[in-house]
Protein backbone atom coordinates (compact mmCIF):
# COMPACT_ATOMS: atom_id res chain seq x y z
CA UNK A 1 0.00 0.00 0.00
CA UNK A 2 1.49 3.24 -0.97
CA UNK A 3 1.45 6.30 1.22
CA UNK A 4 -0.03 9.05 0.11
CA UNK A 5 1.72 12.41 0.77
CA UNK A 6 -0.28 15.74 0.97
CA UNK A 7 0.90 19.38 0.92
CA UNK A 8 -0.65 22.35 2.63
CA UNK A 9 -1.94 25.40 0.89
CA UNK A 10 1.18 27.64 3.29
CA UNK A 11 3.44 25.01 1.83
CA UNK A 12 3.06 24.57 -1.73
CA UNK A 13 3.15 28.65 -1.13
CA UNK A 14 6.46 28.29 0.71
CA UNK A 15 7.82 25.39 -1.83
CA UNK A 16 6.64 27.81 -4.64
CA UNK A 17 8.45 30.93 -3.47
CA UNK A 18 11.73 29.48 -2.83
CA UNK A 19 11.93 27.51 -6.24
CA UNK A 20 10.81 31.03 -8.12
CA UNK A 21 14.53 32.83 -5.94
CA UNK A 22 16.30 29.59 -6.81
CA UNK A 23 15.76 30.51 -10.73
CA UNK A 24 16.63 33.88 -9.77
CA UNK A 25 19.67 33.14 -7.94
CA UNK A 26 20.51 30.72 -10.55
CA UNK A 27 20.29 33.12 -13.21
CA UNK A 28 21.96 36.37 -11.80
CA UNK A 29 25.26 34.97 -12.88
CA UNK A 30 24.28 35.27 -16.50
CA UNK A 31 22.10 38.35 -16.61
CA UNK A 32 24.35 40.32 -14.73
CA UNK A 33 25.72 42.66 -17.33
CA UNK A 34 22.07 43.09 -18.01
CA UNK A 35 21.18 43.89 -14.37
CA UNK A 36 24.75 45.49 -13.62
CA UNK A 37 24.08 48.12 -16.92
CA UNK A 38 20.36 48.72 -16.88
CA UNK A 39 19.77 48.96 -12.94
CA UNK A 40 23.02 49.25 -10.23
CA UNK A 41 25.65 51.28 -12.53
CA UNK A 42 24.28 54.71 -13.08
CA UNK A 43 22.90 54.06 -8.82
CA UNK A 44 26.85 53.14 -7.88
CA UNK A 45 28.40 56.30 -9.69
CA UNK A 46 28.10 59.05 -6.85
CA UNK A 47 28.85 56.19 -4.54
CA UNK A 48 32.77 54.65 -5.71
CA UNK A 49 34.91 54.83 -3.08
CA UNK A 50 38.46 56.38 -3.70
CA UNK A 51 40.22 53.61 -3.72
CA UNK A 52 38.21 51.90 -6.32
CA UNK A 53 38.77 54.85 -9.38
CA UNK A 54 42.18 54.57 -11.04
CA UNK A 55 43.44 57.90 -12.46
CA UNK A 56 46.20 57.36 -14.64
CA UNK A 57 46.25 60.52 -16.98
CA UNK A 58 49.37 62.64 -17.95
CA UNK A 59 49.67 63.46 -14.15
CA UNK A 60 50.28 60.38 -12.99
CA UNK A 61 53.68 59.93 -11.50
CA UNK A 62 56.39 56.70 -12.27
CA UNK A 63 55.31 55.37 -8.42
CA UNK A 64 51.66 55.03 -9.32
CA UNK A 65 51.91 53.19 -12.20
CA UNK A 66 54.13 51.15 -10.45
CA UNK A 67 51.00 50.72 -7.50
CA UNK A 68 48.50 49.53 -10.92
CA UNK A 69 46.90 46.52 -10.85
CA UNK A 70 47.53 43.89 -14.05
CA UNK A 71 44.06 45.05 -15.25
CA UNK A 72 45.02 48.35 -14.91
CA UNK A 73 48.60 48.18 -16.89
CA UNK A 74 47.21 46.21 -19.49
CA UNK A 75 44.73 48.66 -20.38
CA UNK A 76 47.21 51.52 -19.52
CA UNK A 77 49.14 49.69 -22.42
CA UNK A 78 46.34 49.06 -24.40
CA UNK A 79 45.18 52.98 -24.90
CA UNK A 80 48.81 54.18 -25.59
CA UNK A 81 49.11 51.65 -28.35
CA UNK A 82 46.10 52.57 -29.28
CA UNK A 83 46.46 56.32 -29.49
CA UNK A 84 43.89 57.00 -26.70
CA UNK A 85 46.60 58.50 -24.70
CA UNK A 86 46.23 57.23 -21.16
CA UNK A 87 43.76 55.91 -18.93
CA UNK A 88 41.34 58.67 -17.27
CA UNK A 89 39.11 56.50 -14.92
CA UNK A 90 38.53 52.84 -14.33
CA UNK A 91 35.92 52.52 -12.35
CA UNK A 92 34.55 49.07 -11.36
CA UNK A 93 30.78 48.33 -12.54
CA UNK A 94 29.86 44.83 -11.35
CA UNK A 95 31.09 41.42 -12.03
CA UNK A 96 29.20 37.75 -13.19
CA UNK A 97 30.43 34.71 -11.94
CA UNK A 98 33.56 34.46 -14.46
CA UNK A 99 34.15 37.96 -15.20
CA UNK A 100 34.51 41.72 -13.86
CA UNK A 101 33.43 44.22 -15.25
CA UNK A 102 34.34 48.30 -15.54
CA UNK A 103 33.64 51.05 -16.95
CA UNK A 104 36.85 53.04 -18.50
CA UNK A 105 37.28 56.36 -19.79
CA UNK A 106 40.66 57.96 -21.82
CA UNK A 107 42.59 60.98 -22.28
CA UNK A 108 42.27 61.06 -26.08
CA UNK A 109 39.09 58.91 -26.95
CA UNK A 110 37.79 58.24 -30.29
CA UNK A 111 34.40 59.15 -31.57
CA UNK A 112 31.55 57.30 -32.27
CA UNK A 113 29.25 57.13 -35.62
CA UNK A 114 27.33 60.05 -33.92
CA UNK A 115 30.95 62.06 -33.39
CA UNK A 116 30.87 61.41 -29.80
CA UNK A 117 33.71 60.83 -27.56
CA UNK A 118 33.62 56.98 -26.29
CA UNK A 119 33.44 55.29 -22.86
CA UNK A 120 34.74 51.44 -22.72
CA UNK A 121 33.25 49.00 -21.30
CA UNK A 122 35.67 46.15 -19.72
CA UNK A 123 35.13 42.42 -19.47
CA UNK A 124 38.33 40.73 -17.30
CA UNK A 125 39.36 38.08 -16.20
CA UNK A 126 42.38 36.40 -13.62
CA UNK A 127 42.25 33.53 -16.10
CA UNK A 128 42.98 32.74 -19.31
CA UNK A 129 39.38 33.23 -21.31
CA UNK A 130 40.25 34.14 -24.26
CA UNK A 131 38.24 31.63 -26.28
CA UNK A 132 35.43 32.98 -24.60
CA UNK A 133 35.86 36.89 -25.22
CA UNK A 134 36.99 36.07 -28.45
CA UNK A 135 33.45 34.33 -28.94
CA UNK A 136 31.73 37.01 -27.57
CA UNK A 137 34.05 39.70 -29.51
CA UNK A 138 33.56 38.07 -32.76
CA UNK A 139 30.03 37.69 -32.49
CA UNK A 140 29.57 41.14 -31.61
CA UNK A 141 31.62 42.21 -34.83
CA UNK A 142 29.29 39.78 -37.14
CA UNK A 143 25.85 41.08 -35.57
CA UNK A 144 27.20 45.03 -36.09
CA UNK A 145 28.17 43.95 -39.80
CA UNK A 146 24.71 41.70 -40.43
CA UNK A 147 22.69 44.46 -38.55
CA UNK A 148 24.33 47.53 -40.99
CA UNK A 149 24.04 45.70 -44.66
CA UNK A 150 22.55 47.67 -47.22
CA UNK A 151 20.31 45.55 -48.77
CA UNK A 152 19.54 48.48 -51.37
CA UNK A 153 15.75 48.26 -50.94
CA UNK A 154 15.11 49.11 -47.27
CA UNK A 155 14.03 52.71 -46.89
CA UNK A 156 14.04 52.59 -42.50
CA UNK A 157 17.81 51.63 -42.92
CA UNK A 158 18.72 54.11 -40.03
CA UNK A 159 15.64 53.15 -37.72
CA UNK A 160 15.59 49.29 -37.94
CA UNK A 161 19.45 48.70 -37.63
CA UNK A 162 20.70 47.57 -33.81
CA UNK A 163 22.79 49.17 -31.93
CA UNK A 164 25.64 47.00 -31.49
CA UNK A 165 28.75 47.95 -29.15
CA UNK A 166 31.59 48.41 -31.52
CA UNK A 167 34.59 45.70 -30.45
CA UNK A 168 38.18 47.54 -29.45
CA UNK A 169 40.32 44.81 -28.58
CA UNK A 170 40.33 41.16 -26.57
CA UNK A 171 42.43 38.94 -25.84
CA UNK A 172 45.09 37.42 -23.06
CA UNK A 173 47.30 40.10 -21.13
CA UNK A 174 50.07 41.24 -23.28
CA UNK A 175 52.22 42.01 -20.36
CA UNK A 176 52.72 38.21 -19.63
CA UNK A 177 50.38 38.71 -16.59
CA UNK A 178 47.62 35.73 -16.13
CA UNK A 179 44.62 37.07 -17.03
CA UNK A 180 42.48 38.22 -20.50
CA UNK A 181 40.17 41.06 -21.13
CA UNK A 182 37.31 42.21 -24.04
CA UNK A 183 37.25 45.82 -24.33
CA UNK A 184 34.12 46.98 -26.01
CA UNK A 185 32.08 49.84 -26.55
CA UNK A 186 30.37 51.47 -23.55
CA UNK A 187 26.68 51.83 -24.34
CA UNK A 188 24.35 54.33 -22.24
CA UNK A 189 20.96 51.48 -21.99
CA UNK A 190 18.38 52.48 -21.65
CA UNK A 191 15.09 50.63 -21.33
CA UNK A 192 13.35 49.24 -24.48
CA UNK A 193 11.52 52.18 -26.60
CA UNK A 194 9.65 50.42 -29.34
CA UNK A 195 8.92 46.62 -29.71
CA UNK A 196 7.95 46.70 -33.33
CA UNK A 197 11.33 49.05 -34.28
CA UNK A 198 13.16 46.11 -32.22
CA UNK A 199 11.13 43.60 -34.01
CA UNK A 200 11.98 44.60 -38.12
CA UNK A 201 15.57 45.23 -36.32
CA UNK A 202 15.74 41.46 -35.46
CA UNK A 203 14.37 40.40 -38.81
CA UNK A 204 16.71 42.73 -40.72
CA UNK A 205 19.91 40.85 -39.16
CA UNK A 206 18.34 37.58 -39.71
CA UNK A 207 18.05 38.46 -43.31
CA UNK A 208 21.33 39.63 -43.79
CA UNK A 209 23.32 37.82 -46.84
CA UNK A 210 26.10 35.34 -45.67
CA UNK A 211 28.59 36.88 -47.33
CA UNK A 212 32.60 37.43 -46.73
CA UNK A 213 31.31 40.91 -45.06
CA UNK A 214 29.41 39.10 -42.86
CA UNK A 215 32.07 36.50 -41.72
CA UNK A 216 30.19 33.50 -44.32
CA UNK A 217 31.57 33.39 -47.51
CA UNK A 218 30.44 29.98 -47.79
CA UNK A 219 27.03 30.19 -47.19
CA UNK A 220 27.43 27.56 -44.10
CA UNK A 221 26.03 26.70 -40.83
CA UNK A 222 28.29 27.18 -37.66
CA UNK A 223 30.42 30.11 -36.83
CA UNK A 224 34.45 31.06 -37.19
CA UNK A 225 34.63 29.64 -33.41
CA UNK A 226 33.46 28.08 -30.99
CA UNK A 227 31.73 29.94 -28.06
CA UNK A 228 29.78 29.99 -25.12
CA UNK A 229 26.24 29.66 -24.29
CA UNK A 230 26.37 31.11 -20.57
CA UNK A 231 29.34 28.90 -19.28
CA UNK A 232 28.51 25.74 -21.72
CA UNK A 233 30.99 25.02 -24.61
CA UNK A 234 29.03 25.79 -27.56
CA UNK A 235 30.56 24.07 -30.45
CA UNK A 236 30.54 25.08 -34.17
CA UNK A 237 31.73 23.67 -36.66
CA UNK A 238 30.78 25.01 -40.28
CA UNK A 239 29.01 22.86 -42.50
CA UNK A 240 29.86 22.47 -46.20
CA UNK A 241 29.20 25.47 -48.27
CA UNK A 242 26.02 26.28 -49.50
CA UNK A 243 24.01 24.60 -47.35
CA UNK A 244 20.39 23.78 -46.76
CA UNK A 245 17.90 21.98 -44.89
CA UNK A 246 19.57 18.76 -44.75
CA UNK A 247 23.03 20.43 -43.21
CA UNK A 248 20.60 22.46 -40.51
CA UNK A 249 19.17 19.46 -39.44
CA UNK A 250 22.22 17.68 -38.77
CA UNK A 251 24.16 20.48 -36.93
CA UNK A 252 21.18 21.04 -34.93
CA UNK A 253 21.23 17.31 -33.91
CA UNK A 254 24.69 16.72 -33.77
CA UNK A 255 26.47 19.82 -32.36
CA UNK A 256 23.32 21.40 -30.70
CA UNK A 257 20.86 18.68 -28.88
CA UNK A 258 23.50 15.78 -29.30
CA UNK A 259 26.16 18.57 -27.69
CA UNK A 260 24.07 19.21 -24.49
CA UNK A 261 22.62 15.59 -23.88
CA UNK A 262 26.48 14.77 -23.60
CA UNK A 263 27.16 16.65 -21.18
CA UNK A 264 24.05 16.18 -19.31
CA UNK A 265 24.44 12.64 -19.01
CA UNK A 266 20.74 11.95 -18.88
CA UNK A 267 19.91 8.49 -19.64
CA UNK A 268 16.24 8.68 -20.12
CA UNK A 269 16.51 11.97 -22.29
CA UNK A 270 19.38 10.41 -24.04
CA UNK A 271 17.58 7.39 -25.21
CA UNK A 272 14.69 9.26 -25.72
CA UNK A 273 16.23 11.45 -28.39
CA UNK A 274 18.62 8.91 -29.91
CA UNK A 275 15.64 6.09 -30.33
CA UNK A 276 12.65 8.07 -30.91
CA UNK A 277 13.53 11.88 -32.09
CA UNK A 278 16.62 11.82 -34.01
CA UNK A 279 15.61 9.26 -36.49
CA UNK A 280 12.73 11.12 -37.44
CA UNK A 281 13.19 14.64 -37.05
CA UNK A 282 13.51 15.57 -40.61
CA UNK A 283 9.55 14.81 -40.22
CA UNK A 284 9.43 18.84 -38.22
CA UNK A 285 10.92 20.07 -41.65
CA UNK A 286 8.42 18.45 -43.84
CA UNK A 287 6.27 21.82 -44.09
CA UNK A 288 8.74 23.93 -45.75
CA UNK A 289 10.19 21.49 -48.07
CA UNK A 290 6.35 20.32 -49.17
CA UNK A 291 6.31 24.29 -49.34
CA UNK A 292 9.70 24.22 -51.41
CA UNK A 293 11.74 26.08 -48.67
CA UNK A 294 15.02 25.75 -48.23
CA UNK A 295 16.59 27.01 -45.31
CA UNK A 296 19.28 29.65 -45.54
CA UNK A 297 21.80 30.45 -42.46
CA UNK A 298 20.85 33.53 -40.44
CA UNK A 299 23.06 35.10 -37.98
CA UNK A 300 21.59 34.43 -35.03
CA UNK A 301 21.90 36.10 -31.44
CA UNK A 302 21.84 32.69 -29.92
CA UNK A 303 21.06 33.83 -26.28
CA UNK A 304 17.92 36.72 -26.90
CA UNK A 305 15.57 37.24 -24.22
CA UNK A 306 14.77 40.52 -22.19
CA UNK A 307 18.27 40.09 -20.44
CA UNK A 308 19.52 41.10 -23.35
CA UNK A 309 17.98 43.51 -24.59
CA UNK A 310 17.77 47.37 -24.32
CA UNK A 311 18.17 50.52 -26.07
CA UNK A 312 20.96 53.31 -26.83
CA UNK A 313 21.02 56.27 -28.56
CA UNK A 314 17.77 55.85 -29.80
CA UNK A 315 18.18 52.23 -31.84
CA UNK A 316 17.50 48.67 -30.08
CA UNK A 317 20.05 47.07 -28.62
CA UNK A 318 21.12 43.49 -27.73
CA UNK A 319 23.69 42.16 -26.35
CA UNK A 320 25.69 39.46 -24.52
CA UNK A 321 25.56 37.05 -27.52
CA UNK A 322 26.01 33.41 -27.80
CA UNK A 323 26.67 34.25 -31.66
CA UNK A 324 26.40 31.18 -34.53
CA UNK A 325 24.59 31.08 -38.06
CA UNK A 326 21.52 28.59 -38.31
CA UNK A 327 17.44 28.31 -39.05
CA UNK A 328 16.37 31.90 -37.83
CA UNK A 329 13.65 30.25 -35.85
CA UNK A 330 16.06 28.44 -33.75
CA UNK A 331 16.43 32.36 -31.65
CA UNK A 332 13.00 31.60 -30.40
CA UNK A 333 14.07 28.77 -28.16
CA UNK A 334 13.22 30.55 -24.89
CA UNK A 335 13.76 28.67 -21.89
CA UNK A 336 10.77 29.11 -19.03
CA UNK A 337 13.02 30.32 -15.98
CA UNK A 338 15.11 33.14 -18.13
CA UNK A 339 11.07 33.96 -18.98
CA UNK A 340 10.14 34.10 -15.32
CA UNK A 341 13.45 36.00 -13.94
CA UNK A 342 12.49 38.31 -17.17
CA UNK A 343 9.18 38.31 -15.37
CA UNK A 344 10.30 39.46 -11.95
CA UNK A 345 12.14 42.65 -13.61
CA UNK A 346 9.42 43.51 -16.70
CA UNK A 347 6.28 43.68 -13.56
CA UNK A 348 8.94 44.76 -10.62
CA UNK A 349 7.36 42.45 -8.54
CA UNK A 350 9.11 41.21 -5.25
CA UNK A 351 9.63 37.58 -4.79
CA UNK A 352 7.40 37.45 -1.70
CA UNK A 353 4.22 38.79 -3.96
CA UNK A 354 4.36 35.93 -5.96
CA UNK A 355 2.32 34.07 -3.19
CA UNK A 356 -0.45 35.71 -4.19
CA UNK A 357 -0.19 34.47 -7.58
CA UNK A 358 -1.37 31.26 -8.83
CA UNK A 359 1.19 29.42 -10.78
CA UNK A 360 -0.96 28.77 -14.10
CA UNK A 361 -1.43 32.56 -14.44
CA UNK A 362 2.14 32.76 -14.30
CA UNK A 363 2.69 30.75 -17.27
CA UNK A 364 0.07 32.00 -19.67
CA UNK A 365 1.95 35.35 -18.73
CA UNK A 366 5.51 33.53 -20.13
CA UNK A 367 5.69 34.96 -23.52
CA UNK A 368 4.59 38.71 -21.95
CA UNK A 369 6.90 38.14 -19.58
CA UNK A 370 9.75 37.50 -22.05
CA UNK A 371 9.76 40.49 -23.70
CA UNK A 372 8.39 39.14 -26.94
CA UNK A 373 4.37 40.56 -27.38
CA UNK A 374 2.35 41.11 -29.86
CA UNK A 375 4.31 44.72 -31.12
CA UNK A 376 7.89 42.91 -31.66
CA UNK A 377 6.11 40.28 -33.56
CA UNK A 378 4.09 42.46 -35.77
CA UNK A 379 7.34 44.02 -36.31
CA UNK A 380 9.23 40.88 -36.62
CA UNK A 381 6.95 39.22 -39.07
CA UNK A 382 6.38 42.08 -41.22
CA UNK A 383 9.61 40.83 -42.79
CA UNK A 384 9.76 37.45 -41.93
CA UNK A 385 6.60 35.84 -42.04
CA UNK A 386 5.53 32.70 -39.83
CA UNK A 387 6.07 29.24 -41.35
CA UNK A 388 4.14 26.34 -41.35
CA UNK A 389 5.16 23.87 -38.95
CA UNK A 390 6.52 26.88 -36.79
CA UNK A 391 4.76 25.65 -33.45
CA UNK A 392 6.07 21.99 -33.89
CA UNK A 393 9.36 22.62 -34.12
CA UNK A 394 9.67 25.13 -31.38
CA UNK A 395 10.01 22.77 -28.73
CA UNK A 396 12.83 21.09 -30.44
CA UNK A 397 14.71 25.33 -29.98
CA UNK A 398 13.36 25.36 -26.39
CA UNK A 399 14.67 21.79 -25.20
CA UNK A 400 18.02 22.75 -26.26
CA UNK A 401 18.13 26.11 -23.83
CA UNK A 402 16.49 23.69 -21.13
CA UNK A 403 19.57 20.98 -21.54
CA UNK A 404 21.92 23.94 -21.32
CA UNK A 405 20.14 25.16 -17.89
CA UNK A 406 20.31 21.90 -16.96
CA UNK A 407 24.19 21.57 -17.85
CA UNK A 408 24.88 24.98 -16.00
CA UNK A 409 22.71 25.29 -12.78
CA UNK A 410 21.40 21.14 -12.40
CA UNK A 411 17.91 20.53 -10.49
CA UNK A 412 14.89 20.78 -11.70
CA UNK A 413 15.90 21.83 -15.19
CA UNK A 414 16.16 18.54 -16.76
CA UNK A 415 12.89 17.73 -15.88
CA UNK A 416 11.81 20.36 -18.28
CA UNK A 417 14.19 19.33 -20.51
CA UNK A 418 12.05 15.80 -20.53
CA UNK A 419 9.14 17.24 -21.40
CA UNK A 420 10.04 19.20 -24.41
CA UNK A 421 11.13 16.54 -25.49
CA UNK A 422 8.82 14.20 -24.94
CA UNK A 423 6.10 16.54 -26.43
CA UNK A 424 8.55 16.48 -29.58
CA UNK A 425 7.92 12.53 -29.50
CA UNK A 426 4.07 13.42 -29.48
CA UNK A 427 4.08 15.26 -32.12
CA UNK A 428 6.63 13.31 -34.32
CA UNK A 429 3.86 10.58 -33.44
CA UNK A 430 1.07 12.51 -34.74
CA UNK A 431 3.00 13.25 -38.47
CA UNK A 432 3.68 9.28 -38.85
CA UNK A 433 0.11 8.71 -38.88
């Protein structure tokens, strides 16, 4: 006889609460440049302390730059090599689990497209992480290119281009100190201003040619290196040129899904995706080659949910990318917690009020919640219009951000994982009969 095991009304409330700060917690390590730009910077200027602001300008004397920190000669270095003259301020502006961050300022800056003098914005490390700011710094330079092409028709050009941090430098420490940096743009964010602007902006990169400008001569699916998804490995290899359907589907499989369920380790997933998805899943694709579609490589963010996402001088801006080309439907894969920690900050609703909210009304509110409504889409579709067999394949993009959680926090996540996957078995089933 099996006991049965009830839970109060105050517990489920309790249980509920602290699993909603878990996926908080969990998730502050990768939205903090998000967080640490749109919310604590501009609150933590009036409040550095002394000893935290490095001056370095022509003033300086031999003694201090003797006193500078690795970070601090490196970049020192970096601007007189650069013809920026000399550091002005460094001041500190948040870190992630991996990385620090600052803000930096020079004697002799250069000037933006809008002939403005620029502010940098540091990512360092003590380690050696240069294949990840490389990543990140490459990806950066092939969303500015793919987010800029003239296409010679567009007449909103100016308006539906994102605003991309331009890329300075990255790289280990030149000085033979341990330690690597990614110096980039500094962006004043702002908020998100218009949905359907950010929407056509989206679209317009995902339609970009794949070109030599844009990093593709070969028309493949992969990227120029292999990056990071959060802290995941995030392999990609190119396929052969010119490639279609066919190629998508087995990158996806192989070097996506197949990537993640490696590391995860998950037996029942595992088997569940090698006996009864992979076989088949050129059945999700059936609709656009009955359609005669072929699929063409997009660039695609790779990691794009309200995190990411703000605005600067006017344009849309994202950021933080997990950069690769592949099906432009694949930057749709949205996983549920980065949709509820997007719903704590969108509402500004304190953990504790969530008791008074009943869990199925937070999940019909999961696509509000992560940023995407009806105004982005309107925008987004206006150039890129919804295929069939859209809704079938989707779970196959959101099981592989649900793996990934999985492979970076543990828990609960794989259980999520098993059920996009098994409703990808469901609906495989339905297309075989």
């Amino acid at each position: 006889m099996h006991k049965v095991f009830t839970m109060t009304s105050r517990s489920a409330t309790t249980a509920f609460n602290a699993a909603v700060l878990l996926f908080a917690l969990r998730l502050q390590t990768e939205s903090s440049f998000a967080f640490t730009t749109h919310t604590h910077y501009y609150s933590r200027m009036n409040h550095v302390l002394p000893s935290s602001t490095v001056g370095v300008g022509a003033a300086s004397t031999t003694a201090h730059y003797a006193n500078l920190s690795p970070l601090d000669e490196e970049l020192q270095s970096w601007a007189s090599l650069s013809g920026f003259g000399s550091i002005d301020k460094s001041i500190p502006a948040g870190s992630s689990g991996w990385a620090s961050f600052r803000k930096v300022t020079v004697t002799n800056p250069p000037n933006n497209a809008d002939n403005k003098p620029v502010s940098f914005f540091v990512k360092s490390s003590s380690r050696s992480c240069k294949e990840m700011f490389e990543g990140e710094a490459l990806g950066l330079m092939a969303m500015h290119a793919c987010s800029n092409y003239d296409d010679g028709i567009s007449t909103t050009r100016s308006t539906d281009s994102l605003r991309i941090p331009k890329v300075y430098h990255y790289g280990n420490y030149s000085s033979g100190g341990k330690g690597s940096l990614l110096v980039m743009e500094y962006l004043n964010l702002a908020g998100r201003s218009d949905d359907r602007t950010l929407g056509r902006a989206v679209a317009r990169m995902h339609l970009a040619p794949a070109n030599e400008e844009s990093g593709n001569p070969h028309k493949a699916f992969g990227f120029s290196v292999d990056n990071t998804i959060g802290g995941t490995p995030q392999p990609n290899p190119w396929t052969k040129p010119n490639s279609g359907t066919k190629e998508w589907i087995e990158f996806f499989r192989d070097h996506r899904i197949g990537h993640q369920l490696n590391l995860a380790d998950d037996s029942y997933c595992s088997n569940l995706w090698n006996d009864d998805i992979a076989p088949r899943l050129h059945l999700l694709f059936e609709d656009l080659m009955e359609e005669g579609k072929e699929i063409q490589p997009s660039l695609l963010h790779g990691d794009l949910w309200s995190g990411n996402i703000g605005s600067a001088d006017g344009k849309p801006s994202i950021f933080d990318p997990a950069v690769y080309w592949g099906h432009h439907e694949a930057e749709w894969g949205v996983s549920l917690e980065k949709q509820l920690l997007a719903c704590l900050v969108c509402i500004g609703v304190a953990v504790q009020c969530l008791s008074l909210l009943w869990k199925p009304i937070i999940h019909q509110q999961m696509s509000w919640c992560a940023g995407f409504g009806p105004q982005f889409w309107e925008g987004y579709r206006s150039l890129i219009p919804q295929d069939e067999g859209f809704l079938d394949r989707k779970p196959l993009y959101d099981a592989y951000h649900q793996l990934n959680h999985y492979n970076l926090f543990g828990g609960g996540y794989i259980g999520s994982a098993r059920s996009h996957l098994e409703n990808l078995k469901k609906r495989l089933n339905a297309k075989e009969k």
